[in-house]
PDB file of N, CA and C in Angstrom:
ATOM      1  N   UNK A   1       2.502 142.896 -92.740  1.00  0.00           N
ATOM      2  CA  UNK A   1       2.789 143.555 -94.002  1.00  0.00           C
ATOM      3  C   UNK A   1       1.514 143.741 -94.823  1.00  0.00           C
ATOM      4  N   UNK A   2       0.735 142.576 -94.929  1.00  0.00           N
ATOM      5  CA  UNK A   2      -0.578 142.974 -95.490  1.00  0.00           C
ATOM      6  C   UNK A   2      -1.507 143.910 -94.931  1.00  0.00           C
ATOM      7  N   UNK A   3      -1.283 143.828 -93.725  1.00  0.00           N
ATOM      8  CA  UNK A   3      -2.684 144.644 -93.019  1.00  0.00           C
ATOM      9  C   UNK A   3      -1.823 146.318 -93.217  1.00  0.00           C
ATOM     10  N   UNK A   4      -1.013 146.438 -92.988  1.00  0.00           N
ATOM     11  CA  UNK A   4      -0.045 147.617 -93.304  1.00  0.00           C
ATOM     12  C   UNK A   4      -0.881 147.775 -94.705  1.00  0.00           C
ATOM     13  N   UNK A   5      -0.854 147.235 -95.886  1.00  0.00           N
ATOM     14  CA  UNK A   5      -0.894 147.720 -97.378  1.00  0.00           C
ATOM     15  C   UNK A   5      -2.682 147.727 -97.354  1.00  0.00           C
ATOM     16  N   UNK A   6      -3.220 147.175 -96.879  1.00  0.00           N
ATOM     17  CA  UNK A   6      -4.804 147.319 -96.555  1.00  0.00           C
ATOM     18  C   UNK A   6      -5.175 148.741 -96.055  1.00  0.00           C
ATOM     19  N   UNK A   7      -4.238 149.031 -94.727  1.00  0.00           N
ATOM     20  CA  UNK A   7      -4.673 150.392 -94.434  1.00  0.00           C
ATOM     21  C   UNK A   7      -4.170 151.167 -95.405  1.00  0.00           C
ATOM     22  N   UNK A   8      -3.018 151.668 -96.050  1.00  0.00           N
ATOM     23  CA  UNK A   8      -2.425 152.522 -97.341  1.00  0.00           C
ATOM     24  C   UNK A   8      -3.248 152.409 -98.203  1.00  0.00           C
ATOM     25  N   UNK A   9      -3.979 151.343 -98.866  1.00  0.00           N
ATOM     26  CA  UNK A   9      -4.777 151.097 -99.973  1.00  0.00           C
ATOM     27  C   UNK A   9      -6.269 151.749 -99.656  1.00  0.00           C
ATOM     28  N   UNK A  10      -6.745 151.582 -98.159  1.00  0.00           N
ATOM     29  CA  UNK A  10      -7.970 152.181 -97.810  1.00  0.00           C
ATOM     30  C   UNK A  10      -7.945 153.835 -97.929  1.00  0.00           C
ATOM     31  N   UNK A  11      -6.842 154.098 -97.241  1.00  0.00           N
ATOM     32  CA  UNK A  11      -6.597 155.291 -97.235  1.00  0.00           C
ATOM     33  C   UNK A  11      -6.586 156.170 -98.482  1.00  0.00           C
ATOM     34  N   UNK A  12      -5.559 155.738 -99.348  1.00  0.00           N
ATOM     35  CA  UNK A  12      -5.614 155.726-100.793  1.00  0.00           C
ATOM     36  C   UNK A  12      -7.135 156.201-101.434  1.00  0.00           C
ATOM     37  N   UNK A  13      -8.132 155.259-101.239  1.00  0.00           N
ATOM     38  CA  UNK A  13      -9.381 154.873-102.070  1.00  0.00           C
ATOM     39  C   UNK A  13     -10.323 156.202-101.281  1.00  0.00           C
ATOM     40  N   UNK A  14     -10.294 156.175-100.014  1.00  0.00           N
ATOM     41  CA  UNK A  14     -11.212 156.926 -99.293  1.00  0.00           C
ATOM     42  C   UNK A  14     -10.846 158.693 -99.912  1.00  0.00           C
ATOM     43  N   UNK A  15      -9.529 158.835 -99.851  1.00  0.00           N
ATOM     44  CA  UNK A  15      -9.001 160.256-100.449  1.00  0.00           C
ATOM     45  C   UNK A  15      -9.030 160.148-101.620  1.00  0.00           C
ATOM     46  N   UNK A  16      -9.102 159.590-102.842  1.00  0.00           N
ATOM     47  CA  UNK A  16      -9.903 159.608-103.838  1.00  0.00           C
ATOM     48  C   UNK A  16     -11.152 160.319-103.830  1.00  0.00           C
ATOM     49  N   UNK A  17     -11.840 159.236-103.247  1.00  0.00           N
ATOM     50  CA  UNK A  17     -13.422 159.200-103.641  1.00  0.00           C
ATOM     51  C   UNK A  17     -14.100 160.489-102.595  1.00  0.00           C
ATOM     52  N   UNK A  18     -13.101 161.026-101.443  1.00  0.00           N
ATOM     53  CA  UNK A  18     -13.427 162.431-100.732  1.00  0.00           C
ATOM     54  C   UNK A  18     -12.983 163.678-102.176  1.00  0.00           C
ATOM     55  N   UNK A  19     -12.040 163.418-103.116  1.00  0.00           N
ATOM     56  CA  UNK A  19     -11.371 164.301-103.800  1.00  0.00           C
ATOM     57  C   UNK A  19     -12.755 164.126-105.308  1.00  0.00           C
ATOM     58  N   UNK A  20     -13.293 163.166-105.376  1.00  0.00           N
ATOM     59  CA  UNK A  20     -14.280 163.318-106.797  1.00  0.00           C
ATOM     60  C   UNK A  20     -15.598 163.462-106.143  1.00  0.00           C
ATOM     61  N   UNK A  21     -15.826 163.633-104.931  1.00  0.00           N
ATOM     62  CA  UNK A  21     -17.180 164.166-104.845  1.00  0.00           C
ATOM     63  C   UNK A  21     -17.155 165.785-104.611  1.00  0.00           C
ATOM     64  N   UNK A  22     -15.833 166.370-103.995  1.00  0.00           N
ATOM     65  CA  UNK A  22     -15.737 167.659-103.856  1.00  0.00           C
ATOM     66  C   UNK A  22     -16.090 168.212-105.181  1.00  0.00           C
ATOM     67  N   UNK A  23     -17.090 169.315-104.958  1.00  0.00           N
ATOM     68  CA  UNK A  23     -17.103 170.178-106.253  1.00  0.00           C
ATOM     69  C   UNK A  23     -15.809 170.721-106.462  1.00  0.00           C
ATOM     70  N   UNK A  24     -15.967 170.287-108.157  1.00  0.00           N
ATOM     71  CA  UNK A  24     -14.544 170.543-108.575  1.00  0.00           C
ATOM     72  C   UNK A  24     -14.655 172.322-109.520  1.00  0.00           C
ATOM     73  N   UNK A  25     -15.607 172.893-110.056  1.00  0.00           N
ATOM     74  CA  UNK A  25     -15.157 174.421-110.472  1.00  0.00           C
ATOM     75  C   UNK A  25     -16.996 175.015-110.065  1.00  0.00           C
ATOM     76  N   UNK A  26     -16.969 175.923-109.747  1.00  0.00           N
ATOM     77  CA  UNK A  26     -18.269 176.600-109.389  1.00  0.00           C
ATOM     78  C   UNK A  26     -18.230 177.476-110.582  1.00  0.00           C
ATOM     79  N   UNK A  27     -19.336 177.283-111.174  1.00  0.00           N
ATOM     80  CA  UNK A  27     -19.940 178.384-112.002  1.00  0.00           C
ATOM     81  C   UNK A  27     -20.386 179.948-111.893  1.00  0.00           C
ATOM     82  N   UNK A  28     -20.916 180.769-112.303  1.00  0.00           N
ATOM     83  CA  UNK A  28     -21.436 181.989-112.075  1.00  0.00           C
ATOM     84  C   UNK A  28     -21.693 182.687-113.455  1.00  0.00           C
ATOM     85  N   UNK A  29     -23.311 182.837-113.353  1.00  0.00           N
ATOM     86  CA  UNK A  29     -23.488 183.349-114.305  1.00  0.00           C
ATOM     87  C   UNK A  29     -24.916 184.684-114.430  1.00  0.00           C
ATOM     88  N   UNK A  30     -25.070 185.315-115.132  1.00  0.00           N
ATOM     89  CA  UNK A  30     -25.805 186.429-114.896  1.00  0.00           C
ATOM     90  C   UNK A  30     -26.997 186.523-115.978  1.00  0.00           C
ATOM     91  N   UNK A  31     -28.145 186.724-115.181  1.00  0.00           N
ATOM     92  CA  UNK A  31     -29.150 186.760-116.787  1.00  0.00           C
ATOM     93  C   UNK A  31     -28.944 187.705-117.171  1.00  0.00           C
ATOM     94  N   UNK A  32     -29.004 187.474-118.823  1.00  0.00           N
ATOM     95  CA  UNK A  32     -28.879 188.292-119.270  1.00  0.00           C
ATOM     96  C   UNK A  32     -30.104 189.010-119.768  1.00  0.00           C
ATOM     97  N   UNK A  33     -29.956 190.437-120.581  1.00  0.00           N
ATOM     98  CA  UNK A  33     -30.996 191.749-120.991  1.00  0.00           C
ATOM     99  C   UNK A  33     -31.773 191.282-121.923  1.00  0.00           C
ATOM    100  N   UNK A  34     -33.037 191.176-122.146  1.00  0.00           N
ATOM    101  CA  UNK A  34     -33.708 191.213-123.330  1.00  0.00           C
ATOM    102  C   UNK A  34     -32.946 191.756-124.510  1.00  0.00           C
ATOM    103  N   UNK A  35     -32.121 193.026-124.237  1.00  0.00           N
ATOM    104  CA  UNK A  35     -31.303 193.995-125.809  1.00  0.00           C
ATOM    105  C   UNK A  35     -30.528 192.417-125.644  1.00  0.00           C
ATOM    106  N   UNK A  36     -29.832 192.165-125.137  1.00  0.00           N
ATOM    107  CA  UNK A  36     -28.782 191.098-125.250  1.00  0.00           C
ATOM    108  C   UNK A  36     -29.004 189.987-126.005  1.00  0.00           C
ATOM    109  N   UNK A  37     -29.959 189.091-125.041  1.00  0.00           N
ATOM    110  CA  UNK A  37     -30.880 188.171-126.201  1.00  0.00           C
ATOM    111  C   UNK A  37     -31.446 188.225-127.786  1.00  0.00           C
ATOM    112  N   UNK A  38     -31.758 190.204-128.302  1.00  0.00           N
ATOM    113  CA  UNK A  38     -31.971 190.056-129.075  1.00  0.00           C
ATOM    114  C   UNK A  38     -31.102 190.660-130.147  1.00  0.00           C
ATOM    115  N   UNK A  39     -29.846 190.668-130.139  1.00  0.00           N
ATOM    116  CA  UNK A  39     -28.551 191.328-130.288  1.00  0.00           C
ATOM    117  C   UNK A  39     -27.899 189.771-130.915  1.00  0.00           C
ATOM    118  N   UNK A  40     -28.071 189.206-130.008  1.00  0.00           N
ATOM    119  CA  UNK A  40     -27.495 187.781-130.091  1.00  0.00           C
ATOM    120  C   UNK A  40     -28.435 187.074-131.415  1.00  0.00           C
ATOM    121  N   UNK A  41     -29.378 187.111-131.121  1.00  0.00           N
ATOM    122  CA  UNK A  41     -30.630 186.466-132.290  1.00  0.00           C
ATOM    123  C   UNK A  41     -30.278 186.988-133.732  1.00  0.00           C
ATOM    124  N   UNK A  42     -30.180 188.815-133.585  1.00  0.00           N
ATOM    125  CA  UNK A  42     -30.015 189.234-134.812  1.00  0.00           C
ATOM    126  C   UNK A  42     -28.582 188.840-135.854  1.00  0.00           C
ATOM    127  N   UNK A  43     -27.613 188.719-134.880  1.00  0.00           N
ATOM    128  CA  UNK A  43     -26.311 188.285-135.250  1.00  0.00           C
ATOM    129  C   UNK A  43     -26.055 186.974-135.561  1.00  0.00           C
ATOM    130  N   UNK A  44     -26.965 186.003-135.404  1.00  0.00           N
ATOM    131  CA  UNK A  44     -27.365 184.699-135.832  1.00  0.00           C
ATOM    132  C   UNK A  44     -27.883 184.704-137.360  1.00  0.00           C
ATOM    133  N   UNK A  45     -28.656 185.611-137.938  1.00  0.00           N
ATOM    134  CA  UNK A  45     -29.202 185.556-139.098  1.00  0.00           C
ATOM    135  C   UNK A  45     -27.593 185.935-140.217  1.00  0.00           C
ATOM    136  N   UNK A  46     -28.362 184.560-141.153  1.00  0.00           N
ATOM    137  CA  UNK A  46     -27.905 184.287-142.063  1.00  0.00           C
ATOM    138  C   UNK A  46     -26.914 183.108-142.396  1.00  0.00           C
ATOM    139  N   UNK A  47     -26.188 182.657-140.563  1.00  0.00           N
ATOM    140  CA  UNK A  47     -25.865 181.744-140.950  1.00  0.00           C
ATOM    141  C   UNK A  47     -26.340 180.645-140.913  1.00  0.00           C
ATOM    142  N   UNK A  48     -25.816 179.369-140.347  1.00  0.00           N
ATOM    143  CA  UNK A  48     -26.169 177.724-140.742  1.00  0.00           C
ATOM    144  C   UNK A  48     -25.694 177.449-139.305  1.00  0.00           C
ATOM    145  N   UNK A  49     -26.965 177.007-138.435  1.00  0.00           N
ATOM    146  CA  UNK A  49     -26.572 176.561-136.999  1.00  0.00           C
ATOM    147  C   UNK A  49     -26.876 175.059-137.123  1.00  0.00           C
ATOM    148  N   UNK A  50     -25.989 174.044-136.454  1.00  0.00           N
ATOM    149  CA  UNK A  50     -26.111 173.067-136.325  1.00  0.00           C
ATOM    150  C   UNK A  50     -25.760 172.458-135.019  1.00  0.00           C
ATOM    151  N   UNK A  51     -26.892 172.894-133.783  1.00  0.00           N
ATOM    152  CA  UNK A  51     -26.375 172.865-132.104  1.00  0.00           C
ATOM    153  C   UNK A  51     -26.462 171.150-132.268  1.00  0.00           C
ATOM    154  N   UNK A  52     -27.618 170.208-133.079  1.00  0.00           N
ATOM    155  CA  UNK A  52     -27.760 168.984-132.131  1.00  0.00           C
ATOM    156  C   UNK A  52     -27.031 167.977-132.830  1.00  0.00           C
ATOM    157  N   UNK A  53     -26.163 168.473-134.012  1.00  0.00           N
ATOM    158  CA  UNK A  53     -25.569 167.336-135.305  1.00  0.00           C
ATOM    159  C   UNK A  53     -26.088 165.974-135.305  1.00  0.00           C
ATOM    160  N   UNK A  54     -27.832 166.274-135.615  1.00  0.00           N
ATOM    161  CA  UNK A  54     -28.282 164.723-136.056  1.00  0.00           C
ATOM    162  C   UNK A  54     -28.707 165.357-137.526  1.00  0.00           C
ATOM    163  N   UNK A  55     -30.257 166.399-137.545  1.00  0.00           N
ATOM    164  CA  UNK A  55     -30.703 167.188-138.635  1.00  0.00           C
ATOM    165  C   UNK A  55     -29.697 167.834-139.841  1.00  0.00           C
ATOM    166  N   UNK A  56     -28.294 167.965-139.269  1.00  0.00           N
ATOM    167  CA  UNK A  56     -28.003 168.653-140.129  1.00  0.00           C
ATOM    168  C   UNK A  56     -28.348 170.464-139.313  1.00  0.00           C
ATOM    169  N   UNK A  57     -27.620 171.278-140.653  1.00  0.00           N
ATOM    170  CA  UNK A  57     -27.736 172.474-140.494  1.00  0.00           C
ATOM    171  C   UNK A  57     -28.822 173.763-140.609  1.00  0.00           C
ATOM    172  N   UNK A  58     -29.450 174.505-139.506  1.00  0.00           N
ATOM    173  CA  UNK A  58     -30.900 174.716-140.035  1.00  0.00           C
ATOM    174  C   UNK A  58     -30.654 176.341-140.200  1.00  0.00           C
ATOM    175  N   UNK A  59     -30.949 176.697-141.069  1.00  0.00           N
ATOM    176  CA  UNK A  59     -30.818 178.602-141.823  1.00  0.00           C
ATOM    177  C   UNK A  59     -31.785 179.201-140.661  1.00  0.00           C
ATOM    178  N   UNK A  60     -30.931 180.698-140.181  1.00  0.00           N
ATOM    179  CA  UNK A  60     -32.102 180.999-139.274  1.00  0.00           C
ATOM    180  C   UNK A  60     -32.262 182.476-140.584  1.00  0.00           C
TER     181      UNK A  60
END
């Protein structure tokens, strides 16, 4: 009975740990255009960005 619940429990652990090393979502992404980058920059002005919330909020 034990060696029975040893193999279920191995089994168990091994299909786990095969299931969290599989990559779980693939990305895809495209560089983007210089116009893009600076489209994006211009549409930034005026407000209050705060990407790293230690500083506080910095005016672009």
């Amino acid at each position: 009975m034990k060696e029975k619940q040893r193999k279920i429990m191995g089994l168990i652990i091994s299909f786990g740990m095969i299931i969290t090393i599989m990559p779980q979502t693939i990305w895809a992404s495209d560089a983007g255009t210089r116009e893009d980058a600076v489209k994006w920059a211009y549409a930034q002005e005026g407000k209050f960005l705060d990407y790293d919330k230690v500083y506080g909020a910095q005016c672009v």
